[in-house]
PDB file of N, CA and C in Angstrom:
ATOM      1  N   UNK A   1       0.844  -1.175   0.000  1.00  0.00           N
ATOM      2  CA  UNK A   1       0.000   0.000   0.000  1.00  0.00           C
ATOM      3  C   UNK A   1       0.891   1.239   0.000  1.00  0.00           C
ATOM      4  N   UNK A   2       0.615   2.113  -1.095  1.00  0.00           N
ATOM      5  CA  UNK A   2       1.248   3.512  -0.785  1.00  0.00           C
ATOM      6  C   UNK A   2       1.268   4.174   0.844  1.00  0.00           C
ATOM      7  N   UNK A   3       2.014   4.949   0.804  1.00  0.00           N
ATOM      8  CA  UNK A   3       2.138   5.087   2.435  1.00  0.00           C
ATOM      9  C   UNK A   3       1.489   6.235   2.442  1.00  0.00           C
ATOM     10  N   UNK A   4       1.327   6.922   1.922  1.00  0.00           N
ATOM     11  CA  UNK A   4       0.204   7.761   2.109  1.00  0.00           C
ATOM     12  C   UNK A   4      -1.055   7.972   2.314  1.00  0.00           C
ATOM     13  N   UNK A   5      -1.294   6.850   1.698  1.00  0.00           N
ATOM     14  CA  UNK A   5      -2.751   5.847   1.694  1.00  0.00           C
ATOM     15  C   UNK A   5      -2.924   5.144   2.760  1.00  0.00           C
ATOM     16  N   UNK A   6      -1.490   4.670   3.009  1.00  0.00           N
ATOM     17  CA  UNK A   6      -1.248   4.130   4.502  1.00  0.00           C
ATOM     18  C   UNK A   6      -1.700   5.051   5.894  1.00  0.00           C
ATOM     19  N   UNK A   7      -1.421   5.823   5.545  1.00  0.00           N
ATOM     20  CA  UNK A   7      -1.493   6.900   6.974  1.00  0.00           C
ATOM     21  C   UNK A   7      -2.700   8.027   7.048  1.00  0.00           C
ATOM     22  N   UNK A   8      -3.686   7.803   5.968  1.00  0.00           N
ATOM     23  CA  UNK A   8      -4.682   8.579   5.428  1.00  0.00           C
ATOM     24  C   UNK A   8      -5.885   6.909   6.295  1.00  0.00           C
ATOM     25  N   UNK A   9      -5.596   6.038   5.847  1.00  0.00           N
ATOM     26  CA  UNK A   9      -6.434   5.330   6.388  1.00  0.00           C
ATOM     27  C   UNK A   9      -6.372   5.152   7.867  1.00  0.00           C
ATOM     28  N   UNK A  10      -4.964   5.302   8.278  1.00  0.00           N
ATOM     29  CA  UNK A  10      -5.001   5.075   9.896  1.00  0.00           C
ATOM     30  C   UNK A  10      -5.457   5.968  10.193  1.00  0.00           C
ATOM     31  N   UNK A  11      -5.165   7.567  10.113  1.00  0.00           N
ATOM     32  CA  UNK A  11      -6.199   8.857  10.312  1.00  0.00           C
ATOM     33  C   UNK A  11      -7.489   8.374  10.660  1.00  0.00           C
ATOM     34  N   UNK A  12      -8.000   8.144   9.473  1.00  0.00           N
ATOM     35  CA  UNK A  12      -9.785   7.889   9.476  1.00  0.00           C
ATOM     36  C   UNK A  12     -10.193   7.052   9.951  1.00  0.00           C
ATOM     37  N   UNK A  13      -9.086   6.064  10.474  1.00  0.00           N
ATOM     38  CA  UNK A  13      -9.682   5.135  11.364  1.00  0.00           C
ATOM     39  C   UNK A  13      -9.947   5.394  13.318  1.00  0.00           C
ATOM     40  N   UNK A  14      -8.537   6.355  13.318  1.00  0.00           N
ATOM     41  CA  UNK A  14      -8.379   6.819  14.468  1.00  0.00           C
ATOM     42  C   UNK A  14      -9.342   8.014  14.663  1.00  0.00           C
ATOM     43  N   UNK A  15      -9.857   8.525  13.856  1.00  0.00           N
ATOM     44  CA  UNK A  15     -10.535   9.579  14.054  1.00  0.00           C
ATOM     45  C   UNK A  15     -12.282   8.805  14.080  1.00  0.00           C
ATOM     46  N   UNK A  16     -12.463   7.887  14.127  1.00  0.00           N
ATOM     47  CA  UNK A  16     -13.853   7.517  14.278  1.00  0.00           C
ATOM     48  C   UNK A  16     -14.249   7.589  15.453  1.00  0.00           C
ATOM     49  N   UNK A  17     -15.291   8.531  15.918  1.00  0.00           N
ATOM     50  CA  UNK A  17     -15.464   8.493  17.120  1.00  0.00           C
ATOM     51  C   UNK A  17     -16.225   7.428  17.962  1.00  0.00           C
ATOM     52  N   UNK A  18     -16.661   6.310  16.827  1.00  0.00           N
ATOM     53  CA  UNK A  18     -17.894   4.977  17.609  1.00  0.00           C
ATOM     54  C   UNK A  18     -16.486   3.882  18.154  1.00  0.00           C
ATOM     55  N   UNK A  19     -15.253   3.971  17.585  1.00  0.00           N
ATOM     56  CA  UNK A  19     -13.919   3.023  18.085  1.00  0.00           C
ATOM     57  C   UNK A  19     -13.290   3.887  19.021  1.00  0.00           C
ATOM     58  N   UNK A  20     -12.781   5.282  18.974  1.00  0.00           N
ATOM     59  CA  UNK A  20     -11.845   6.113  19.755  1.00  0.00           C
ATOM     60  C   UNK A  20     -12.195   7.373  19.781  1.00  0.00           C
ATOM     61  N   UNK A  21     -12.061   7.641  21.305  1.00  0.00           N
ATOM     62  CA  UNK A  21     -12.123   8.853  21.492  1.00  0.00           C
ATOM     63  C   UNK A  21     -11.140   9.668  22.292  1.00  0.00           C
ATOM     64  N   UNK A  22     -10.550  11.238  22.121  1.00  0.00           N
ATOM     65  CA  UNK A  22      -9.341  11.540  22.340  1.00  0.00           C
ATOM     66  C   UNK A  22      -9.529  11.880  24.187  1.00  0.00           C
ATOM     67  N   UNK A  23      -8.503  11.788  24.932  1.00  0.00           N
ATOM     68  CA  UNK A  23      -8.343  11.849  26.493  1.00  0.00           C
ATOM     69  C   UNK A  23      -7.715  13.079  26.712  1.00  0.00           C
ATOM     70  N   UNK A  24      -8.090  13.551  27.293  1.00  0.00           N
ATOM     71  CA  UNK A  24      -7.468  15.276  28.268  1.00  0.00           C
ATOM     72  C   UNK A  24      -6.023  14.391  29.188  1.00  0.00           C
ATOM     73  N   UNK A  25      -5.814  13.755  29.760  1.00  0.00           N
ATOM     74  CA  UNK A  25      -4.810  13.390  30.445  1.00  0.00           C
ATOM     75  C   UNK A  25      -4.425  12.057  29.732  1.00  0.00           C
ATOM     76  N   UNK A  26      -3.524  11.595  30.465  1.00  0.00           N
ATOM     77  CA  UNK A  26      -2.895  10.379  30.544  1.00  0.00           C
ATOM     78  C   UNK A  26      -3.599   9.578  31.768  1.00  0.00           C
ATOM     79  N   UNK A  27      -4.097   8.629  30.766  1.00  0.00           N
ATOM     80  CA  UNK A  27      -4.593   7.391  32.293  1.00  0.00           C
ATOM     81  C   UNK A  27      -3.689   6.032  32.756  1.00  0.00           C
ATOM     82  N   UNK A  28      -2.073   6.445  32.277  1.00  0.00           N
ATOM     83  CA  UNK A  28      -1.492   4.968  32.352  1.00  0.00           C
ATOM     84  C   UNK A  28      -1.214   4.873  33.717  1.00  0.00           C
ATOM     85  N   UNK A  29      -0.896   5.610  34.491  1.00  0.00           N
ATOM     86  CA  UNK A  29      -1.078   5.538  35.953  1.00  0.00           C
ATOM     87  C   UNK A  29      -2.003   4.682  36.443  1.00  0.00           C
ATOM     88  N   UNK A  30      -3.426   4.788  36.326  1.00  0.00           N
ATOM     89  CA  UNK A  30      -4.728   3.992  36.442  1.00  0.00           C
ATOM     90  C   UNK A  30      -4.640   2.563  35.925  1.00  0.00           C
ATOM     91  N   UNK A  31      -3.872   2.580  34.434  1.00  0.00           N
ATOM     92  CA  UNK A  31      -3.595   1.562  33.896  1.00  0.00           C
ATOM     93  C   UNK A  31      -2.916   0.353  34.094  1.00  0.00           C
ATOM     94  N   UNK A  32      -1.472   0.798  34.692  1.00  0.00           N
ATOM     95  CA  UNK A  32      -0.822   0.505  36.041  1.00  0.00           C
ATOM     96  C   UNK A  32      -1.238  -0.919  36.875  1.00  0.00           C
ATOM     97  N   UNK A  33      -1.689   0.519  37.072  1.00  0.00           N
ATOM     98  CA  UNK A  33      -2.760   0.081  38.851  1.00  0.00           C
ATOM     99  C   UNK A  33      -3.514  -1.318  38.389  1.00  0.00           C
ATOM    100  N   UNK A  34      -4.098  -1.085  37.963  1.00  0.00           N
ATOM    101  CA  UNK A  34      -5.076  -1.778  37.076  1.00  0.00           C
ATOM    102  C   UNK A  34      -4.274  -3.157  37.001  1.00  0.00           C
ATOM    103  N   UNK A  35      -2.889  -2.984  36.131  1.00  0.00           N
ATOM    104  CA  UNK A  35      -2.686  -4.424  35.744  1.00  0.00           C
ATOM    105  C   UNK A  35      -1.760  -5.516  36.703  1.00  0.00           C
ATOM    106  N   UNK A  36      -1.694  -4.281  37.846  1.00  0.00           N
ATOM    107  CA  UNK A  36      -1.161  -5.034  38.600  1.00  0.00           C
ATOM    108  C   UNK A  36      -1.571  -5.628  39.913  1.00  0.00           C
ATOM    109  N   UNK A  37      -2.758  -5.396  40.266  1.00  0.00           N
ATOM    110  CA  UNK A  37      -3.757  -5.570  40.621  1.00  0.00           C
ATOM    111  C   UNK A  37      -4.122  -6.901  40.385  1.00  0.00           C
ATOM    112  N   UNK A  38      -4.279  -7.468  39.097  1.00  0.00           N
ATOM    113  CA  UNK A  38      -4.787  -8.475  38.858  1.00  0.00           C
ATOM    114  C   UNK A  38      -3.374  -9.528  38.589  1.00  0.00           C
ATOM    115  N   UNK A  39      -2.368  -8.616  38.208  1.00  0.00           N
ATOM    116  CA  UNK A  39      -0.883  -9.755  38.399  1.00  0.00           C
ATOM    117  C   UNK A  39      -1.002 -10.613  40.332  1.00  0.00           C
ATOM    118  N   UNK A  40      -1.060  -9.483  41.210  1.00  0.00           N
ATOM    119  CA  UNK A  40      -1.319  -9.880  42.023  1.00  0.00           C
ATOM    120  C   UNK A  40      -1.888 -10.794  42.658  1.00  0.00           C
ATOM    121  N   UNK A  41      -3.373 -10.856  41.924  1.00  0.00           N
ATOM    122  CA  UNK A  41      -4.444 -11.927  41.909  1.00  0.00           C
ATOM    123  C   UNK A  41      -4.099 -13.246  41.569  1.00  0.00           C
ATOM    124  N   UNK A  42      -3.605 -12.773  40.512  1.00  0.00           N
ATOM    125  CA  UNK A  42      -2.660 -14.128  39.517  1.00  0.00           C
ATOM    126  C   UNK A  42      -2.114 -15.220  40.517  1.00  0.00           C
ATOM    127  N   UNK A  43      -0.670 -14.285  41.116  1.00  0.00           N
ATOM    128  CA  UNK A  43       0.353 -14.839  41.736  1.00  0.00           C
ATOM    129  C   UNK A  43      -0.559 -15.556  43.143  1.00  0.00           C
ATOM    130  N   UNK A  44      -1.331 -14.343  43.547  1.00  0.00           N
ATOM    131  CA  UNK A  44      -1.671 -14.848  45.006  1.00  0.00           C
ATOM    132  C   UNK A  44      -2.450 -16.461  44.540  1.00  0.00           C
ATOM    133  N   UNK A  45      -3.545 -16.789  43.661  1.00  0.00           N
ATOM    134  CA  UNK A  45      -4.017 -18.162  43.438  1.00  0.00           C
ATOM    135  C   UNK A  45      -3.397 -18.727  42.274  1.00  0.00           C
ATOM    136  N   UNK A  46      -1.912 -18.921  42.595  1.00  0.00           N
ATOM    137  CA  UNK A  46      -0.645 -19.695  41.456  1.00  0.00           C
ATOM    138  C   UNK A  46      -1.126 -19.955  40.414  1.00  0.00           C
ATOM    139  N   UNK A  47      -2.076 -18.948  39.839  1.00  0.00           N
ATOM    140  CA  UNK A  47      -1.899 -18.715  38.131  1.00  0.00           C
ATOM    141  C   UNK A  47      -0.748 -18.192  37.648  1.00  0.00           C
ATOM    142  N   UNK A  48      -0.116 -17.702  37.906  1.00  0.00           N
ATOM    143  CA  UNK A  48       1.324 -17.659  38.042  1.00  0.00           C
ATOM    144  C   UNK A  48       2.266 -17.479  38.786  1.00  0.00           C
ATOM    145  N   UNK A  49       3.657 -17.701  38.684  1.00  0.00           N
ATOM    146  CA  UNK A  49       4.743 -17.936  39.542  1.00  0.00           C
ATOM    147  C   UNK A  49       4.970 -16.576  39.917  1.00  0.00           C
ATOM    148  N   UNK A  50       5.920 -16.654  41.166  1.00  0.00           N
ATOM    149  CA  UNK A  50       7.100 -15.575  41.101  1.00  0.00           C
ATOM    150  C   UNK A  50       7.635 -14.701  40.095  1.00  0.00           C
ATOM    151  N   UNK A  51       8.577 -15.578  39.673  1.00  0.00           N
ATOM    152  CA  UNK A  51       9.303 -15.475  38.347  1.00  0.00           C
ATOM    153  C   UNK A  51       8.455 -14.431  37.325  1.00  0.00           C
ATOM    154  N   UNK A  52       7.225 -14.863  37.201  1.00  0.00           N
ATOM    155  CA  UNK A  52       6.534 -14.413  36.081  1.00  0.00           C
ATOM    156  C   UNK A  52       5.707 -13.330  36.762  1.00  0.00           C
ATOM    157  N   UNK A  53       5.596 -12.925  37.541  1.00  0.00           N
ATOM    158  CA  UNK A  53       4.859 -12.076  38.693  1.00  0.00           C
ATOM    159  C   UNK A  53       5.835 -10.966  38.315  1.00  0.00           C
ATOM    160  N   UNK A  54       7.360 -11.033  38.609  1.00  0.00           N
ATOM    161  CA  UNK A  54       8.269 -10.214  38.627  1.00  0.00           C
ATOM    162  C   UNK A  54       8.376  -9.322  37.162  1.00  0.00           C
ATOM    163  N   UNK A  55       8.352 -10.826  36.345  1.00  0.00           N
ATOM    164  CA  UNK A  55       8.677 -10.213  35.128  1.00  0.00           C
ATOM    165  C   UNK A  55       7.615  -9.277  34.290  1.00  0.00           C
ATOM    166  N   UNK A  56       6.361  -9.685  34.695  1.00  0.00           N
ATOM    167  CA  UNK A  56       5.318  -9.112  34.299  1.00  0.00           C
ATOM    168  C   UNK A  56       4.852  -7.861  35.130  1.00  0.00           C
ATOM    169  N   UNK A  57       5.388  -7.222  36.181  1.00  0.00           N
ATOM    170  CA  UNK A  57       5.276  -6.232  36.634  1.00  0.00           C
ATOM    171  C   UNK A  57       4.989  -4.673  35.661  1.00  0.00           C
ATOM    172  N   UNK A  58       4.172  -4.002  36.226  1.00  0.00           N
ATOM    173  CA  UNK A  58       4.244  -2.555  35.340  1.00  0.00           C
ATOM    174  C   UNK A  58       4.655  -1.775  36.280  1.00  0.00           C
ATOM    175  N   UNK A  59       5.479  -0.548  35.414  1.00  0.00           N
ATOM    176  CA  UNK A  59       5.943   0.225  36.117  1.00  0.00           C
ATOM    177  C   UNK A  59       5.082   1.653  35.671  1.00  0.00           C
ATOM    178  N   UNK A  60       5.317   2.626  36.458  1.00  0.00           N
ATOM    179  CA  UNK A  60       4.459   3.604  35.791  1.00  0.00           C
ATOM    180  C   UNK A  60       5.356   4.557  34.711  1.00  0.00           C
ATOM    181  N   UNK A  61       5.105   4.474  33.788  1.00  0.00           N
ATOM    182  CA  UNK A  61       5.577   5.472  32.639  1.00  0.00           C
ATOM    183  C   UNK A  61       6.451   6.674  33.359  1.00  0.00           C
ATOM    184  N   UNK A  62       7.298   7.489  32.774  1.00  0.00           N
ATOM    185  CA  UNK A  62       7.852   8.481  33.240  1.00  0.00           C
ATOM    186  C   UNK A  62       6.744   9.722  32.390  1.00  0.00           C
ATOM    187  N   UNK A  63       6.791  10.520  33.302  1.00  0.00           N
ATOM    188  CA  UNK A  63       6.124  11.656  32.569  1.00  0.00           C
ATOM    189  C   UNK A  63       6.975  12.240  31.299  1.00  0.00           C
ATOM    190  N   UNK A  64       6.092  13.136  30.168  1.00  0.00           N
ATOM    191  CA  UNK A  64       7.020  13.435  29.108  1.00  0.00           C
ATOM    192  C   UNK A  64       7.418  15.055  29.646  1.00  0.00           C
TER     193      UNK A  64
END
C-alpha cells in the first residue's frame, strides 16, 4: 500500500469516534494500577509464579 494511503487510512480510522475517542490526560497511571492488581491476583491463586509475577510487573511510565 502507498504510504500515504497508509497513513490517510489510519487517520480515518483513528478519528472515528464509535472506536476512539481523544483523552485530556494520561490514564497509564490507572492503567498501572489496574494491571497489577490483577498480576497480584494471579500470583496470590498460582496462576502464576514468582518469576513471572516479577517479570510481568508494570511500572508507571515516566512523565514526558
Amino acid at each position: 500500500m502507498d504510504k500515504n494511503l497508509y497513513e490517510q487510512e489510519g487517520l480515518r480510522q483513528l478519528t472515528n469516534p464509535k472506536y476512539y475517542m481523544e483523552i485530556q490526560e494520561s490514564i497509564s497511571a490507572d492503567t498501572v494500577e489496574r494491571i497489577n492488581e490483577i498480576l497480584t491476583h494471579l500470583n496470590d491463586i498460582g496462576f502464576i509464579n514468582d518469576d513471572q509475577y516479577t517479570y510481568l510487573w508494570a511500572l508507571v511510565p515516566a512523565e514526558p
